[in-house]
PDB file of N, CA and C in Angstrom:
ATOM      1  N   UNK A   1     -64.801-112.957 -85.260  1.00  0.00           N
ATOM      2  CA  UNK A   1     -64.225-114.216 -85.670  1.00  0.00           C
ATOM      3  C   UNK A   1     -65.364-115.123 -86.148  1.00  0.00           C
ATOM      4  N   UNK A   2     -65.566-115.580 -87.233  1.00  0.00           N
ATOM      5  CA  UNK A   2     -66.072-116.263 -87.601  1.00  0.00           C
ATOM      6  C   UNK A   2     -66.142-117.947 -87.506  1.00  0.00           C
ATOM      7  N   UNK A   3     -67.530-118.274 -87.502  1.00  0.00           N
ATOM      8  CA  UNK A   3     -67.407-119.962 -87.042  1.00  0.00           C
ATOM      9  C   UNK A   3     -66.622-120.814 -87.244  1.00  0.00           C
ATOM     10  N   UNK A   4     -65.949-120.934 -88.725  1.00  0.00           N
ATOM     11  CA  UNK A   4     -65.099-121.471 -89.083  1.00  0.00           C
ATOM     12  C   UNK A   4     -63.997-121.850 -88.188  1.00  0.00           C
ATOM     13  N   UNK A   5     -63.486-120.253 -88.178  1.00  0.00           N
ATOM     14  CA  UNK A   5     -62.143-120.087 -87.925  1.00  0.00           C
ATOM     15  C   UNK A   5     -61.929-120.455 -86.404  1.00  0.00           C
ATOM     16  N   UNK A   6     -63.275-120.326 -85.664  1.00  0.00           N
ATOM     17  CA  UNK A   6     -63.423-120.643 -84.457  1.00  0.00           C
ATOM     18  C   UNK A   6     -62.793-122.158 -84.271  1.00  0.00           C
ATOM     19  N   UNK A   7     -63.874-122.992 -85.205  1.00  0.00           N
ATOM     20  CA  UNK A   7     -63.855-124.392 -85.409  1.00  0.00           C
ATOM     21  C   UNK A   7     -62.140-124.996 -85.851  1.00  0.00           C
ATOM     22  N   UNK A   8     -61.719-124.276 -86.496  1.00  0.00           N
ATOM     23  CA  UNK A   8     -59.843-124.976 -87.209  1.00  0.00           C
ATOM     24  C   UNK A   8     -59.386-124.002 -85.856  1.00  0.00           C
ATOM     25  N   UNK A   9     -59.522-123.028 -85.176  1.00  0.00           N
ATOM     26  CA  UNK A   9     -58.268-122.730 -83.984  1.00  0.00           C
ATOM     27  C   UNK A   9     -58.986-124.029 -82.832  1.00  0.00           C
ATOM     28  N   UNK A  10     -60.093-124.459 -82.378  1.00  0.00           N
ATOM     29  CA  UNK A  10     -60.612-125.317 -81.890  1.00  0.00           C
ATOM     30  C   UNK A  10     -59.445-126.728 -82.200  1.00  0.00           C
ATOM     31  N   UNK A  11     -59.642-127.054 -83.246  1.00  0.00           N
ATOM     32  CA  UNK A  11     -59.190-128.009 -84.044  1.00  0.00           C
ATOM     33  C   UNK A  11     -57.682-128.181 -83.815  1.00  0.00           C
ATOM     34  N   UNK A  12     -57.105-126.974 -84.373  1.00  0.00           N
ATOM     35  CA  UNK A  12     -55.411-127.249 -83.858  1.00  0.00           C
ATOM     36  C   UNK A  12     -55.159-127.146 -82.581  1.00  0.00           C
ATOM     37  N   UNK A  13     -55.779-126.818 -81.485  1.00  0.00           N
ATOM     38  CA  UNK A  13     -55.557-127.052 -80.099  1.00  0.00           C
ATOM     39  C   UNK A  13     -56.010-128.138 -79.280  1.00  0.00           C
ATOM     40  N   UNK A  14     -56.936-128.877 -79.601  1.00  0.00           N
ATOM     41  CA  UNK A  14     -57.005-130.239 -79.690  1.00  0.00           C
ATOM     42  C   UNK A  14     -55.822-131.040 -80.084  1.00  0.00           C
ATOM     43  N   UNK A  15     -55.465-130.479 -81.415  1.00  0.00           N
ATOM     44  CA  UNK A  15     -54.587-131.442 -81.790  1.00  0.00           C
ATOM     45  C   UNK A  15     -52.995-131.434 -81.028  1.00  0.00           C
ATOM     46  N   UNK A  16     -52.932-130.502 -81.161  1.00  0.00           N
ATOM     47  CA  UNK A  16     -51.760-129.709 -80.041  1.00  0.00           C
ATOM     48  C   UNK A  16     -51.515-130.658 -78.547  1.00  0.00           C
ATOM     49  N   UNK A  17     -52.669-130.652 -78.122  1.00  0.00           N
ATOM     50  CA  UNK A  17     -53.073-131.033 -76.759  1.00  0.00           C
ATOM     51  C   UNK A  17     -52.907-132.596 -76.879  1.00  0.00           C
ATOM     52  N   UNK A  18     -53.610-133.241 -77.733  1.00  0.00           N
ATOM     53  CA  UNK A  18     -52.838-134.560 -78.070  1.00  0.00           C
ATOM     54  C   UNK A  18     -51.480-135.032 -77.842  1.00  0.00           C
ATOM     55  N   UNK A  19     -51.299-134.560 -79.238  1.00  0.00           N
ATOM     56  CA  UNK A  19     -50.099-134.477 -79.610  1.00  0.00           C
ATOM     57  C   UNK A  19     -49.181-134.551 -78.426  1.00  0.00           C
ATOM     58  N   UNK A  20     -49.176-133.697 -77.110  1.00  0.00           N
ATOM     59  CA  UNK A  20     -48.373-133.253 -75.999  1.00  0.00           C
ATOM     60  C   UNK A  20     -48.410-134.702 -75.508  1.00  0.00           C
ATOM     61  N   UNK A  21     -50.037-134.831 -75.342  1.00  0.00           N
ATOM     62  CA  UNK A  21     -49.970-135.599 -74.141  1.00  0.00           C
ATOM     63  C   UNK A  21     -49.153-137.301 -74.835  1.00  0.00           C
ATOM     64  N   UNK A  22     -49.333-137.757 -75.946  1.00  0.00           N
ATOM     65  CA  UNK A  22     -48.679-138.524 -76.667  1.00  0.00           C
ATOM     66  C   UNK A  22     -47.777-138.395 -76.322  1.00  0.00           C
ATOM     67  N   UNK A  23     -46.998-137.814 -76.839  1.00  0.00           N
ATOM     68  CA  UNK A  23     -45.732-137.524 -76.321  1.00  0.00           C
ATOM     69  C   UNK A  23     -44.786-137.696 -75.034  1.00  0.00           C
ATOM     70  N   UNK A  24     -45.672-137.201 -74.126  1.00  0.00           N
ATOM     71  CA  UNK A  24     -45.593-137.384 -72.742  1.00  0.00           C
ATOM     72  C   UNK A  24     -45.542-139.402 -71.865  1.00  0.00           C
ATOM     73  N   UNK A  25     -46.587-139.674 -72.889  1.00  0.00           N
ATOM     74  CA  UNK A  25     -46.776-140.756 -72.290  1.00  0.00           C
ATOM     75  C   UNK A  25     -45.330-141.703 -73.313  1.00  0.00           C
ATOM     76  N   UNK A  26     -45.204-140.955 -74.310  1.00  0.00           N
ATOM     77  CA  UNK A  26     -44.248-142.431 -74.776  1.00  0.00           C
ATOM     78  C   UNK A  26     -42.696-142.172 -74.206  1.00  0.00           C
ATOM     79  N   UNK A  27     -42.020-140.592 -73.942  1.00  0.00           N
ATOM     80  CA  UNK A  27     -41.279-141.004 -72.997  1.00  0.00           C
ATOM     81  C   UNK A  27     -41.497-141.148 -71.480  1.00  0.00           C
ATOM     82  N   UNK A  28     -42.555-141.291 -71.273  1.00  0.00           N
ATOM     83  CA  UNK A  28     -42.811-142.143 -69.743  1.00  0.00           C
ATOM     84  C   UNK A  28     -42.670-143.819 -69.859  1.00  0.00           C
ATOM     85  N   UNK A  29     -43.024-144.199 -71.106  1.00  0.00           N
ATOM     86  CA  UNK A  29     -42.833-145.628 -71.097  1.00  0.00           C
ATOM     87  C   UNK A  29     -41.378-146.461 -71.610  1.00  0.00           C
ATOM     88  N   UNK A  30     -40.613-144.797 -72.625  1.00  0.00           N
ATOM     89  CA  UNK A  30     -39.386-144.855 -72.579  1.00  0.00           C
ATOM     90  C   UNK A  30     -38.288-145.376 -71.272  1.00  0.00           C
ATOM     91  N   UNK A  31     -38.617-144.032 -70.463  1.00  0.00           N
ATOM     92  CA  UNK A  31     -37.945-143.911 -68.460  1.00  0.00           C
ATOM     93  C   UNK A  31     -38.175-145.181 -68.426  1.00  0.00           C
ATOM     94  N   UNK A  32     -39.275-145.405 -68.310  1.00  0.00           N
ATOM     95  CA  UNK A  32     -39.718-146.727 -67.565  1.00  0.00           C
ATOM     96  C   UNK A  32     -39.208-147.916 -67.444  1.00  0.00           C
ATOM     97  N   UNK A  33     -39.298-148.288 -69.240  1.00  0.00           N
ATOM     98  CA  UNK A  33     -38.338-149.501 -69.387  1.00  0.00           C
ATOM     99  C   UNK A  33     -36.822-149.414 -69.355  1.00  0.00           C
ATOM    100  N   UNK A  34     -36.143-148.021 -69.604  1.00  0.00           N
ATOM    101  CA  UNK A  34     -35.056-148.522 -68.847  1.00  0.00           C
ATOM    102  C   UNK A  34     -34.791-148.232 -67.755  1.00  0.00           C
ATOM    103  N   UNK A  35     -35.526-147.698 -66.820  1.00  0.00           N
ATOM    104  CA  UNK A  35     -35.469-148.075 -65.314  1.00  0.00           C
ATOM    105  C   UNK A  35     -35.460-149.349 -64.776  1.00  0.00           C
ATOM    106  N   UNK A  36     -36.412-150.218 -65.732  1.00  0.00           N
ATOM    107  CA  UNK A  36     -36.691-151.623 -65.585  1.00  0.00           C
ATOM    108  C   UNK A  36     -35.283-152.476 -65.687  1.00  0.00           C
ATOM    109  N   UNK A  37     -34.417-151.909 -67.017  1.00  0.00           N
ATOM    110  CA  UNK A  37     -33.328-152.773 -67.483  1.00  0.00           C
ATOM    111  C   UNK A  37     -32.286-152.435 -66.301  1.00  0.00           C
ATOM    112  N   UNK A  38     -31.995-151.104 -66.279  1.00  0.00           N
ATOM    113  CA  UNK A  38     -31.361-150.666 -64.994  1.00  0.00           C
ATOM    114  C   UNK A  38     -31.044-151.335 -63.907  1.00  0.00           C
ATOM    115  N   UNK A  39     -32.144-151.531 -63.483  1.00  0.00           N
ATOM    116  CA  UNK A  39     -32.689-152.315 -62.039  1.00  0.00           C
ATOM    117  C   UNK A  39     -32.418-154.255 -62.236  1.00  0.00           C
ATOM    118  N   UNK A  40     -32.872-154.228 -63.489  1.00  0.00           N
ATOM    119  CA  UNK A  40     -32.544-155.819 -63.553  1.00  0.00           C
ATOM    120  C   UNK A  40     -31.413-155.958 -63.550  1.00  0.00           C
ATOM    121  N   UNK A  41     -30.096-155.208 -64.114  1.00  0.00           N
ATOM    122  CA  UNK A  41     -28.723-155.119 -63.877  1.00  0.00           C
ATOM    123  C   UNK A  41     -28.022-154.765 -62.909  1.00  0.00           C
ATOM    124  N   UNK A  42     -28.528-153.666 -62.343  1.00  0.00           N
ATOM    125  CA  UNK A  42     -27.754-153.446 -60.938  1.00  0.00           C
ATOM    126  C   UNK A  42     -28.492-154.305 -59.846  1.00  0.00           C
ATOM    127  N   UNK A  43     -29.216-155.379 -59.871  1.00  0.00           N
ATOM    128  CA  UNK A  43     -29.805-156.149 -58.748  1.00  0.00           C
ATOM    129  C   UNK A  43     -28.951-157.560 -59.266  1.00  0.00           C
ATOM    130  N   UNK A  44     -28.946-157.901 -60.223  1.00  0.00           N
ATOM    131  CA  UNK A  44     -28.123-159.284 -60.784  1.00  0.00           C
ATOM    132  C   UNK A  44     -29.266-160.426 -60.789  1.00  0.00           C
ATOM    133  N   UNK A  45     -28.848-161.681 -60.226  1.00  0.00           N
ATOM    134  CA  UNK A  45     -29.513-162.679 -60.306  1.00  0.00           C
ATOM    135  C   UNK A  45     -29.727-163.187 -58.896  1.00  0.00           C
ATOM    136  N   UNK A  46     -31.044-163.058 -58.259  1.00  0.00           N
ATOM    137  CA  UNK A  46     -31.843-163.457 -57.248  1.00  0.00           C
ATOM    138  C   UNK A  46     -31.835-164.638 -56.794  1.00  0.00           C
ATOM    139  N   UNK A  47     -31.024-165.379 -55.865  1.00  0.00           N
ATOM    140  CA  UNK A  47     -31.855-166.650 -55.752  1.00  0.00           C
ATOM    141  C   UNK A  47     -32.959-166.829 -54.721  1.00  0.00           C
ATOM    142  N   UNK A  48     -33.972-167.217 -55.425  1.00  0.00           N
ATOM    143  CA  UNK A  48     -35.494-167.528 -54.528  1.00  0.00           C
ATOM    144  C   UNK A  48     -35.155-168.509 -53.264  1.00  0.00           C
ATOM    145  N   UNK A  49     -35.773-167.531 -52.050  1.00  0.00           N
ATOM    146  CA  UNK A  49     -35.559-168.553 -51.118  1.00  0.00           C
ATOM    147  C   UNK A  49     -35.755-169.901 -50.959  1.00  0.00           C
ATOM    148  N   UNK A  50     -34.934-170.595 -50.277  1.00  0.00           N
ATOM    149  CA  UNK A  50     -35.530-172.347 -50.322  1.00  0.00           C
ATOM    150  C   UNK A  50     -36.750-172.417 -49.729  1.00  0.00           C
ATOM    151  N   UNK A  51     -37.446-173.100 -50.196  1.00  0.00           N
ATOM    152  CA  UNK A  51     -38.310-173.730 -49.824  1.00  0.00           C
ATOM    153  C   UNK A  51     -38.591-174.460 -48.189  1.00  0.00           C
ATOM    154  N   UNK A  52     -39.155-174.768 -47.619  1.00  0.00           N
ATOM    155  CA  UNK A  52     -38.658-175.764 -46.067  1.00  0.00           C
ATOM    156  C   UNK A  52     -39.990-175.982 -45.937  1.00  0.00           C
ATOM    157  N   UNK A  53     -39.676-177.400 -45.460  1.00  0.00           N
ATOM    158  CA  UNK A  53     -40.964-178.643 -45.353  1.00  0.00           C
ATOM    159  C   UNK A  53     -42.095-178.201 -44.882  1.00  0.00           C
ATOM    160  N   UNK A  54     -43.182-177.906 -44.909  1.00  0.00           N
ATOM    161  CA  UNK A  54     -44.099-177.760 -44.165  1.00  0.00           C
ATOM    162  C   UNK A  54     -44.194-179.039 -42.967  1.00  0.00           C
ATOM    163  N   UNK A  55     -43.866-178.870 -41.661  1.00  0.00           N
ATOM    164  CA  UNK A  55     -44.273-179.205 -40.206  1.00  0.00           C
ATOM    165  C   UNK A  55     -46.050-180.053 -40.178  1.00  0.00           C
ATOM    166  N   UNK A  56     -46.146-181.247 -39.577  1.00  0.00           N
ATOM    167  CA  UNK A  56     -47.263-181.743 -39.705  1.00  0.00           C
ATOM    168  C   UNK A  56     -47.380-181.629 -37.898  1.00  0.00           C
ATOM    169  N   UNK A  57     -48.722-180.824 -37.472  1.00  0.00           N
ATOM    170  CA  UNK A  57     -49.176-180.402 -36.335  1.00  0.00           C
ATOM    171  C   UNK A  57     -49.445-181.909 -35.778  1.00  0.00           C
ATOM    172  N   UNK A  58     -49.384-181.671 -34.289  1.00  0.00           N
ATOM    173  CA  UNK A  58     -50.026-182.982 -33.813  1.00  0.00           C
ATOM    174  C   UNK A  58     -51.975-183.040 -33.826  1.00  0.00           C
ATOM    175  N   UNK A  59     -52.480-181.991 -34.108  1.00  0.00           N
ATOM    176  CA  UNK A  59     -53.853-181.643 -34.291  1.00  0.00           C
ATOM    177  C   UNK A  59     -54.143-182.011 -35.943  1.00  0.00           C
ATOM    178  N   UNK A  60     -53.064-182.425 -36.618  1.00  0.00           N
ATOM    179  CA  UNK A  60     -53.342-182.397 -38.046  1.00  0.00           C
ATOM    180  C   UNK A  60     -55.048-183.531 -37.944  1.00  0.00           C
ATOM    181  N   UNK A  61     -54.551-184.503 -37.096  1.00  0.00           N
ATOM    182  CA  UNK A  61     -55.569-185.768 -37.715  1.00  0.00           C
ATOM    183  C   UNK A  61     -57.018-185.370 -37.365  1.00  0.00           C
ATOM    184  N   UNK A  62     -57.276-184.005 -36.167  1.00  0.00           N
ATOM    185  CA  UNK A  62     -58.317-183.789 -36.092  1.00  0.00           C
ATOM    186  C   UNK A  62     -58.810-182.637 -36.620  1.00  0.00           C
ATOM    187  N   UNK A  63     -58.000-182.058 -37.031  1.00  0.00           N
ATOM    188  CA  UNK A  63     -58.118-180.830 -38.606  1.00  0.00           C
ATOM    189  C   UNK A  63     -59.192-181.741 -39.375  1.00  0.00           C
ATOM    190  N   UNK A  64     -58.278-182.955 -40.149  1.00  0.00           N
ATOM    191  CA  UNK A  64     -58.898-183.501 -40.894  1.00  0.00           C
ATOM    192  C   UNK A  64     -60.328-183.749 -40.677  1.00  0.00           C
ATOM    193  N   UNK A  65     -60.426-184.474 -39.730  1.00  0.00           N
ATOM    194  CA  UNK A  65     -61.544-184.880 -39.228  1.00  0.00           C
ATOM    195  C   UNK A  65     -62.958-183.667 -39.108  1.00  0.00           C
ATOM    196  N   UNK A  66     -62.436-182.611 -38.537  1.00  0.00           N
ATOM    197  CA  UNK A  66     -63.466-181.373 -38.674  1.00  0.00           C
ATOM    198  C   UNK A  66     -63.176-180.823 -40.262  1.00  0.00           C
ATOM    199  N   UNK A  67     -62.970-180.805 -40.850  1.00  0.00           N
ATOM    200  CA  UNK A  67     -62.890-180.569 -42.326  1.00  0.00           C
ATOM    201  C   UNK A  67     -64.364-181.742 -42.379  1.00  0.00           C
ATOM    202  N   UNK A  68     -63.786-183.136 -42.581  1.00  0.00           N
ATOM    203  CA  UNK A  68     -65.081-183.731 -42.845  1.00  0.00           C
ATOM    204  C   UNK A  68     -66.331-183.590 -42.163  1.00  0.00           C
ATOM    205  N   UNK A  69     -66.523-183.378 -41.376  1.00  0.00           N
ATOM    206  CA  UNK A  69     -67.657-182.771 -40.635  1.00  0.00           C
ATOM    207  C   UNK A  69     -68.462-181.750 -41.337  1.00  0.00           C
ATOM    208  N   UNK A  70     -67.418-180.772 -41.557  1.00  0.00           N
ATOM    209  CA  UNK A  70     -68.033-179.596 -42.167  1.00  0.00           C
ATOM    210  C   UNK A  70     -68.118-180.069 -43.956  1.00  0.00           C
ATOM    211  N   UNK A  71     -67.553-180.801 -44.456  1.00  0.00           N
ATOM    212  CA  UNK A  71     -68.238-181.060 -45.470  1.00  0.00           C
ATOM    213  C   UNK A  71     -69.322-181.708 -45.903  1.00  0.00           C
ATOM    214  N   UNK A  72     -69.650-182.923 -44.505  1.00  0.00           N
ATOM    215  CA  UNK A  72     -70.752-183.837 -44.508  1.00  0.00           C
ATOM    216  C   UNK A  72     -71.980-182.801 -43.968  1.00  0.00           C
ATOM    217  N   UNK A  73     -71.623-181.796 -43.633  1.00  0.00           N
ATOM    218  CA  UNK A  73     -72.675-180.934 -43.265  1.00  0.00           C
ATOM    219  C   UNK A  73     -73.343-180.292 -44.115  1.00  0.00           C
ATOM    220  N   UNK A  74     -72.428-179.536 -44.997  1.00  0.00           N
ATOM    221  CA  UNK A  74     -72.459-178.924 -46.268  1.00  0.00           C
ATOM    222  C   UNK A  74     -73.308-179.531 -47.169  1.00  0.00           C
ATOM    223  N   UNK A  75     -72.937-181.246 -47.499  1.00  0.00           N
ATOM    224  CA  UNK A  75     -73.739-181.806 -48.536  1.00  0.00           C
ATOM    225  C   UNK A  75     -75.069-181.935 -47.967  1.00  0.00           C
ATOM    226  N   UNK A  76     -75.081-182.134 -46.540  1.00  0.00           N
ATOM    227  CA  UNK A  76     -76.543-182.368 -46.224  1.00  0.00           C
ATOM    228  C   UNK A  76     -77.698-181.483 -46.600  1.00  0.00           C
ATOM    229  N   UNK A  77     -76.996-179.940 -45.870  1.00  0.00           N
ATOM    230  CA  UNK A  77     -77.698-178.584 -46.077  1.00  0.00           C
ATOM    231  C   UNK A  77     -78.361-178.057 -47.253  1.00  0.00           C
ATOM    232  N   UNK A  78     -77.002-178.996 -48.300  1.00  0.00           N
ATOM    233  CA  UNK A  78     -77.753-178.115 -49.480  1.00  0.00           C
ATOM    234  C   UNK A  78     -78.715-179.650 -50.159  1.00  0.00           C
ATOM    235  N   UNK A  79     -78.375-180.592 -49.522  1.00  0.00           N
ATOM    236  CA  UNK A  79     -79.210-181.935 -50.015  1.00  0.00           C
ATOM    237  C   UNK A  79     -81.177-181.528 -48.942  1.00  0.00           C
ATOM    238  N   UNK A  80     -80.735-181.155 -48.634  1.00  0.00           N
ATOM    239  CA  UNK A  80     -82.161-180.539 -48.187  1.00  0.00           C
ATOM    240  C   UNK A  80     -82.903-179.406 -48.387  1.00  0.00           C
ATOM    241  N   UNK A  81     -82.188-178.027 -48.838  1.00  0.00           N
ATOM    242  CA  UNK A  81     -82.597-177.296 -49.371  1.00  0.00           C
ATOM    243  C   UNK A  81     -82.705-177.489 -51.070  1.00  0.00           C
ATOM    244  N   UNK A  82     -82.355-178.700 -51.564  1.00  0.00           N
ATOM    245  CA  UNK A  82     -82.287-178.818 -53.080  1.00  0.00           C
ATOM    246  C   UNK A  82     -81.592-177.483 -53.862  1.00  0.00           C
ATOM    247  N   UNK A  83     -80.752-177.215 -53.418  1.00  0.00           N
ATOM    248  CA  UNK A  83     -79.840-176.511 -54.380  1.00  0.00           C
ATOM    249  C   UNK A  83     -78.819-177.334 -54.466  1.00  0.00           C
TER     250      UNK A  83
END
């Protein structure tokens, strides 16, 4: 067998092999989306749970307070290391 011929049977099995896998992937993205539509129809319309107030702790005011701490710390640290 000569180089050539080596090179074009090379050539169409590459292309072959493509070709498949192309293929493969566009009805996978076919399934896909209508699995997607599927699902959006047989589920209907969702309503998102409500929302509910977030609760203010009786520790809230000293949350706060250690928050500032740790930020007045922060500016110091790096006000002394000059970064």
């Amino acid at each position: 067998m000569a180089l050539s011929e080596m090179l074009m049977s090379g050539l169409e099995l590459m292309v072959l092999g493509m070709g498949m896998v192309f293929m493969f992937l566009a009805v996978l993205i076919v399934v896909m989306r209508g699995m997607s539509v599927l699902a959006a129809r047989l589920e209907g319309e969702v309503e998102p749970p409500e929302a509910k107030p977030l609760a203010v702790s009786a520790g809230a005011a000293s949350d706060l307070r250690l928050i500032a701490a740790i930020s007045a710390a922060v500016t110091r640290y790096r006000s002394t290391r000059g970064a």
